[in-house]
Structure formats: structure tokens, C-alpha cells
N, C-alpha and C. Protein backbone atom coordinates (compact mmCIF):
# COMPACT_ATOMS: atom_id res chain seq x y z
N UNK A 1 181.55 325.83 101.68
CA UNK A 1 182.16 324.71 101.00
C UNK A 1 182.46 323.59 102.00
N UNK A 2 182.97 324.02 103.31
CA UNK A 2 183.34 323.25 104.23
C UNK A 2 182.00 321.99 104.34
N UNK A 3 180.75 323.17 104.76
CA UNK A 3 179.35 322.17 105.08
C UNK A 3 179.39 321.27 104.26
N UNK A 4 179.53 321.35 102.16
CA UNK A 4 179.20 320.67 101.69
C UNK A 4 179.49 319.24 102.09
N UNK A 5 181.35 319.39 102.64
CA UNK A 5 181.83 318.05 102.71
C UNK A 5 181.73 317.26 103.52
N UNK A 6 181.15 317.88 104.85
CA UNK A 6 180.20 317.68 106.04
C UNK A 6 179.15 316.66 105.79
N UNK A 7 178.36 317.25 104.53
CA UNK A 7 177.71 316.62 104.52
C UNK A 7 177.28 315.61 103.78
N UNK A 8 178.06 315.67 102.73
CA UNK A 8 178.75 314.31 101.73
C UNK A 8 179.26 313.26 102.44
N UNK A 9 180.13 313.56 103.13
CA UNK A 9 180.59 312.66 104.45
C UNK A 9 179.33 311.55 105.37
N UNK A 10 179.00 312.50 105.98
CA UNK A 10 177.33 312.06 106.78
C UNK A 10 176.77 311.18 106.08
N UNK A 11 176.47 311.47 104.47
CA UNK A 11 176.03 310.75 103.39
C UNK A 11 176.39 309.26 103.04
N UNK A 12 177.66 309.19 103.08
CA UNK A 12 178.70 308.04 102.81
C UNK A 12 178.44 306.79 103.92
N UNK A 13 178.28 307.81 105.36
CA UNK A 13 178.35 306.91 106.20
C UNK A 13 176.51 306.21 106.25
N UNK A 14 176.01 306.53 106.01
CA UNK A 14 174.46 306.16 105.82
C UNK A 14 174.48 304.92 105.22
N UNK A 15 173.27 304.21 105.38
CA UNK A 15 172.97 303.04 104.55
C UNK A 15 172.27 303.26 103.28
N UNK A 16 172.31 302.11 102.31
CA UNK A 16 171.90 302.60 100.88
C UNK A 16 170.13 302.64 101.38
N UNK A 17 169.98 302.12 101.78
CA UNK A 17 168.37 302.00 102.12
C UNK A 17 168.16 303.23 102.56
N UNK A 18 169.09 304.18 103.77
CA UNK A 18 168.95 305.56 103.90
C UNK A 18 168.91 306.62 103.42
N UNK A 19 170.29 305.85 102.59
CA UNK A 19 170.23 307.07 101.39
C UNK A 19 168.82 307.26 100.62
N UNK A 20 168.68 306.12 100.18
CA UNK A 20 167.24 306.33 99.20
C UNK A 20 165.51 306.78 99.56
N UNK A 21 165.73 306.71 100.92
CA UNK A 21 165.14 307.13 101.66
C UNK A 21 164.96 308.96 101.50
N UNK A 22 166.53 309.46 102.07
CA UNK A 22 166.73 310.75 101.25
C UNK A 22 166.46 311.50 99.92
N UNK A 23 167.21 310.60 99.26
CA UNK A 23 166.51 310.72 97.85
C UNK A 23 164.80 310.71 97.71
N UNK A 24 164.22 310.06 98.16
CA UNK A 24 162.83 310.06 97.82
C UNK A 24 162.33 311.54 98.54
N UNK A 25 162.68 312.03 99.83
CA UNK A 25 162.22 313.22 100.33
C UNK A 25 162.82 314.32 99.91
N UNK A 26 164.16 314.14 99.20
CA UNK A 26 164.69 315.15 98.08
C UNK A 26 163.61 315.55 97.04
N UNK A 27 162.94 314.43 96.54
CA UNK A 27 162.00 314.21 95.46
C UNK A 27 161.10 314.72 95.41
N UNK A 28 160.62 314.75 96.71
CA UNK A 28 159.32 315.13 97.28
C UNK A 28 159.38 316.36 98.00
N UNK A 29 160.36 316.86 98.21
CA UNK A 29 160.30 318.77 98.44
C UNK A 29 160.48 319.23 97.27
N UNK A 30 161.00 319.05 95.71
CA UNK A 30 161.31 319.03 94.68
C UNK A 30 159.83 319.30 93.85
N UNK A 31 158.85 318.49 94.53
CA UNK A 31 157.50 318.79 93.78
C UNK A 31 156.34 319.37 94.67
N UNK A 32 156.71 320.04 95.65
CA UNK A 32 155.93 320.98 96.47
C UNK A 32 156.29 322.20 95.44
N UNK A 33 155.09 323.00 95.48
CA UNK A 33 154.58 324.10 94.76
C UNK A 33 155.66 325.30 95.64
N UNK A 34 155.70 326.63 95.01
CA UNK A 34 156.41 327.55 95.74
C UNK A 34 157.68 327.62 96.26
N UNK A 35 157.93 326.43 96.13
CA UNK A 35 159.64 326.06 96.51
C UNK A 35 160.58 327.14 95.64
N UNK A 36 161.61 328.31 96.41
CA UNK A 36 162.20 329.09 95.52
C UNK A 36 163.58 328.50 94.68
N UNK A 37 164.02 329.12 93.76
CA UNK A 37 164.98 328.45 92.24
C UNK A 37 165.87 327.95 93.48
N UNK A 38 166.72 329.21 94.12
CA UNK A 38 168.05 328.40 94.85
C UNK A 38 167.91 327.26 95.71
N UNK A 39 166.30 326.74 96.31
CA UNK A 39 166.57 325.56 97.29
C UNK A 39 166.16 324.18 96.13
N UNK A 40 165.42 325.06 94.65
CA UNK A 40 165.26 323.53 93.95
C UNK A 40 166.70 323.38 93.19
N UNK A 41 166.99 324.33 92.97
CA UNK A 41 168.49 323.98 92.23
C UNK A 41 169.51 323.11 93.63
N UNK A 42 169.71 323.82 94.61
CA UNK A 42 170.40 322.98 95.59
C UNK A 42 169.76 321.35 96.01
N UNK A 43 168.42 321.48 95.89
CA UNK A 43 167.75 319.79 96.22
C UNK A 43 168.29 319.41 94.97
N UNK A 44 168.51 319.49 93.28
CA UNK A 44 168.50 319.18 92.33
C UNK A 44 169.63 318.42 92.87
N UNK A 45 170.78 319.42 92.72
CA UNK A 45 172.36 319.20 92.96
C UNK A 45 172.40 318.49 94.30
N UNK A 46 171.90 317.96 95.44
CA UNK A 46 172.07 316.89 96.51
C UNK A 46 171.48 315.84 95.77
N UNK A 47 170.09 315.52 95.35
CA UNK A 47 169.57 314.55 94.38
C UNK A 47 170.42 314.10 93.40
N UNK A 48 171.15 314.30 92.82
CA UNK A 48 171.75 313.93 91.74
C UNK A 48 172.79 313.21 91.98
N UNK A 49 173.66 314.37 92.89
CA UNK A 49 174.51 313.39 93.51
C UNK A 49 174.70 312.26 94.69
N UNK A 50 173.24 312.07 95.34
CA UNK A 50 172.88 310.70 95.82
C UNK A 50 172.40 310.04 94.79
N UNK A 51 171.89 310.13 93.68
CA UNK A 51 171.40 309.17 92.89
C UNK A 51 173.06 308.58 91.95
N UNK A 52 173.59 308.86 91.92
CA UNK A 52 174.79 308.65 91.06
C UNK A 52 175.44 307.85 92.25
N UNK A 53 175.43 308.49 93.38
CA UNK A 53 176.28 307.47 94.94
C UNK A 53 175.54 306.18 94.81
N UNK A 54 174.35 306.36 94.87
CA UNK A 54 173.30 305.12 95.03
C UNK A 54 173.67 304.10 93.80
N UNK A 55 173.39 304.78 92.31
CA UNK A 55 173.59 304.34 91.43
C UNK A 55 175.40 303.17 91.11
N UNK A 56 176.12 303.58 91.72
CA UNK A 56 177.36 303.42 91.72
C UNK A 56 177.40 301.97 92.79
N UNK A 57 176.75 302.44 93.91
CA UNK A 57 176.79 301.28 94.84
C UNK A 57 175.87 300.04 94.29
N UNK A 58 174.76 300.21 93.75
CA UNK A 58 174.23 299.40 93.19
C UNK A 58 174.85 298.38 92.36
N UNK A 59 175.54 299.47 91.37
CA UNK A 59 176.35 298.32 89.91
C UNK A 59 177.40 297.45 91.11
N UNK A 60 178.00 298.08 91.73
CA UNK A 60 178.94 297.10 92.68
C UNK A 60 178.38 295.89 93.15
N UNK A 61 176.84 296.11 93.82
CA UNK A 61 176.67 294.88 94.37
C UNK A 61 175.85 293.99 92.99
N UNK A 62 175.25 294.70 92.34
CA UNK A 62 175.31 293.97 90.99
C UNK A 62 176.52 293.14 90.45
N UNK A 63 177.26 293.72 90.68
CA UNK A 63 179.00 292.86 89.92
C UNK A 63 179.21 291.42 90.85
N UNK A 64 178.85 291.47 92.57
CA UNK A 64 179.22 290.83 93.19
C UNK A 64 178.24 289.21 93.14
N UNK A 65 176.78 289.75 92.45
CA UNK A 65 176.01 289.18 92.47
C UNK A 65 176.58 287.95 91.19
N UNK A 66 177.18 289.00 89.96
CA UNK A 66 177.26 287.94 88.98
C UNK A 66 178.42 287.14 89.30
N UNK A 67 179.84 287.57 89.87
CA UNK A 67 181.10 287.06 90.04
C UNK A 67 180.40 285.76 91.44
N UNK A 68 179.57 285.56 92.30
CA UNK A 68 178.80 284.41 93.02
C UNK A 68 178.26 283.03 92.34
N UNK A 69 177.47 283.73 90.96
CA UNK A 69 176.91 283.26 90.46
C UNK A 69 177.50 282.65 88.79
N UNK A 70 178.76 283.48 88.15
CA UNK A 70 179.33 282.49 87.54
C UNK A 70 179.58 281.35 87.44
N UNK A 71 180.12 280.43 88.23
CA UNK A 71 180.61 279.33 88.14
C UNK A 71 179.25 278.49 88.58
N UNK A 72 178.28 279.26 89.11
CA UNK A 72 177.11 278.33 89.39
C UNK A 72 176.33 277.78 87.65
N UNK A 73 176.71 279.58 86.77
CA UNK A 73 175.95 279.04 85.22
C UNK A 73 176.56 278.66 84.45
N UNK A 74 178.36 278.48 84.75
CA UNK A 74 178.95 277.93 83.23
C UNK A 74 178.90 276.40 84.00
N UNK A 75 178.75 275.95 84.97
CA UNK A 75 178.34 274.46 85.52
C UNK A 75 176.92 273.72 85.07
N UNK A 76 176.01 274.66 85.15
CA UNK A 76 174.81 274.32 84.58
C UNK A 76 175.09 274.08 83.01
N UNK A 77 175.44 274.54 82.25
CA UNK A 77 175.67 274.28 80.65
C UNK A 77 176.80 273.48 80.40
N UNK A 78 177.22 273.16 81.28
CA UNK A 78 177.84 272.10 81.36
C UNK A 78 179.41 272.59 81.38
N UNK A 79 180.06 273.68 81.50
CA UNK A 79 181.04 274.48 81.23
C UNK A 79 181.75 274.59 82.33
N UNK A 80 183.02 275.52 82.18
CA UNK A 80 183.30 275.69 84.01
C UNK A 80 183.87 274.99 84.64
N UNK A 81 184.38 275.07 85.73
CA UNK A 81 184.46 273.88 86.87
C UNK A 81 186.16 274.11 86.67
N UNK A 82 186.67 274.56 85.45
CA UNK A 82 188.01 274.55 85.32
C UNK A 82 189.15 274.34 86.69
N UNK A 83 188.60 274.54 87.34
CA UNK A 83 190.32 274.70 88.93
C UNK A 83 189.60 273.17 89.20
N UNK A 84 188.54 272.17 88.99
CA UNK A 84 188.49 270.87 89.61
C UNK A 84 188.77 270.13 88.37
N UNK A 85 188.70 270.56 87.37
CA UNK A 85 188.30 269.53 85.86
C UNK A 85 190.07 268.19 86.57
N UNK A 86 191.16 268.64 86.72
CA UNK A 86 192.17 268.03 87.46
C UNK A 86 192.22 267.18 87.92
N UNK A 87 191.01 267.27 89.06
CA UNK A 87 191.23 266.69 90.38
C UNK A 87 189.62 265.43 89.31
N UNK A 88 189.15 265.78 88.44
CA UNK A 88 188.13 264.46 88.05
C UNK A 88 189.09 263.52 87.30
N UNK A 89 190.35 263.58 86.82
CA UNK A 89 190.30 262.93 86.17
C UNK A 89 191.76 262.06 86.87
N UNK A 90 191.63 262.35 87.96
CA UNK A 90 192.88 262.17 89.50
C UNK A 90 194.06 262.81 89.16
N UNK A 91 194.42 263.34 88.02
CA UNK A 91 195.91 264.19 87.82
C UNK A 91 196.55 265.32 88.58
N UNK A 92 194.86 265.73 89.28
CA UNK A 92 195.47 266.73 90.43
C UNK A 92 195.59 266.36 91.78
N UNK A 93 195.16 265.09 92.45
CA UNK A 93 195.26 264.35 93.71
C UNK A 93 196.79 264.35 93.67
N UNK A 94 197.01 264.35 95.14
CA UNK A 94 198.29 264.36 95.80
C UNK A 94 199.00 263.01 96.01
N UNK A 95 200.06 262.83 95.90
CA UNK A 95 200.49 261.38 95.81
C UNK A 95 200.16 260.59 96.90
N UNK A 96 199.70 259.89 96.55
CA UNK A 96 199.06 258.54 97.60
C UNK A 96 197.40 259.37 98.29
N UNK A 97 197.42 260.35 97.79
CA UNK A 97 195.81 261.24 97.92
C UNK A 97 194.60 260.37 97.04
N UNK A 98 193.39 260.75 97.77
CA UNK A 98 192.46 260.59 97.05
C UNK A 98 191.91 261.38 96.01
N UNK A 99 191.13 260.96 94.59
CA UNK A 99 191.24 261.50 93.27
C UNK A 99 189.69 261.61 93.58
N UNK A 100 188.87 262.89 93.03
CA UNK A 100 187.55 262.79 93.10
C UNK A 100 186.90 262.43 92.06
N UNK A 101 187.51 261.23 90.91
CA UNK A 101 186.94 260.93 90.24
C UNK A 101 186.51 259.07 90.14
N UNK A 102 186.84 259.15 91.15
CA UNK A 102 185.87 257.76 91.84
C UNK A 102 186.98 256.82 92.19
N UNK A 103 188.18 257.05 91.79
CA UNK A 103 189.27 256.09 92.43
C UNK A 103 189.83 256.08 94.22
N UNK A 104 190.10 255.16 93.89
CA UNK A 104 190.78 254.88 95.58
C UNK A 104 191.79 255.69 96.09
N UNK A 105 191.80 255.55 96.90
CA UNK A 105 193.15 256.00 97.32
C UNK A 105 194.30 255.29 96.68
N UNK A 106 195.72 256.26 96.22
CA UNK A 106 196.55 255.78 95.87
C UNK A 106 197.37 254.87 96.18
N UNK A 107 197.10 254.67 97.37
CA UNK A 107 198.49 253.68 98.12
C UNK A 107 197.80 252.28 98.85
N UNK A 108 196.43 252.74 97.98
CA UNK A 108 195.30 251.20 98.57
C UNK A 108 195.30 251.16 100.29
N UNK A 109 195.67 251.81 101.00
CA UNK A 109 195.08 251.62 102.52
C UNK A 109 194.64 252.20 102.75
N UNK A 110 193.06 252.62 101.75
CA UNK A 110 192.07 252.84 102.93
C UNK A 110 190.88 252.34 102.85
């Protein structure tokens, strides 16, 4: 039991590119002929649970990809922008600050 966590561990610290790497040669002792039940059941059970590790890390950087890319598509449809919509219409410029909606500076010296 100890090894397992040994080597779950080892696992973690790997790169996803490594991991999958693993996984694919998991895959591929998995369909060699003669292989006996207990080492395909044990490749099964390491396979599975790198594909679910892999799988897991994936949706994450999937999530990170869309939370980047939000405010890039509710801007395109014209949407969005909400934390500046403020500062266009100068109500959020700082007193005697400049407004990014094409006005001057407040206090005219500049």
C-alpha cells in the first residue's frame, strides 16, 4: 500500500505531457498478447487513474482558458467592459483626473 502512494506521488510530480506519455505505454502493454489478468488489471487500475489525473488537469486549464478569454467575447458583442463602462463616461476619473472618455483633464492644466 505504502508503494502505491510512492508512486501516485512520483505521478503528481511529473508533467502532464509525462504523464500522457505514461498513459500511452500503459496502453500499449495493455494490448500486448499474453500479458497475465493481475498485471492487466493493475495497468487497468494505474491507467485509469492517470487518465482521470490527466483528465482533471485538463478541465482546469480549460477553465483558465475561458476565464482569459471572457471579457475578450462579451467586448466583441459589444457587452462587458463593466469595471471601465465608469471611467467612459468620466464618473469614475478621480477629481481633477483624467476621464477616458475623451475629456480633459479636470482642472484644465494640462
Amino acid at each position: 500500500m505504502a508503494e502505491r502512494a510512492k508512486v501516485a506521488k512520483k505521478e503528481k510530480e511529473k508533467t502532464f505531457e509525462e504523464k500522457l506519455s505514461h498513459l500511452e505505454d500503459i496502453s500499449a502493454k495493455l494490448q500486448e498478447p499474453g500479458t497475465d489478468l493481475n498485471t492487466v488489471v493493475s495497468l487497468y487500475e494505474e491507467g485509469m487513474r492517470l487518465a482521470n489525473e490527466l483528465e482533471k488537469t485538463l478541465a482546469g486549464y480549460e477553465r483558465r482558458v475561458e476565464i482569459i478569454n471572457t471579457p475578450l467575447e462579451e467586448d466583441e458583442q459589444g457587452g462587458g467592459g463593466e469595471a471601465f463602462d465608469s471611467w467612459e463616461d468620466g464618473s469614475g476619473a478621480e477629481s481633477g483626473g483624467e476621464s477616458f472618455g475623451g475629456e480633459p483633464f479636470g482642472d484644465g492644466s494640462f
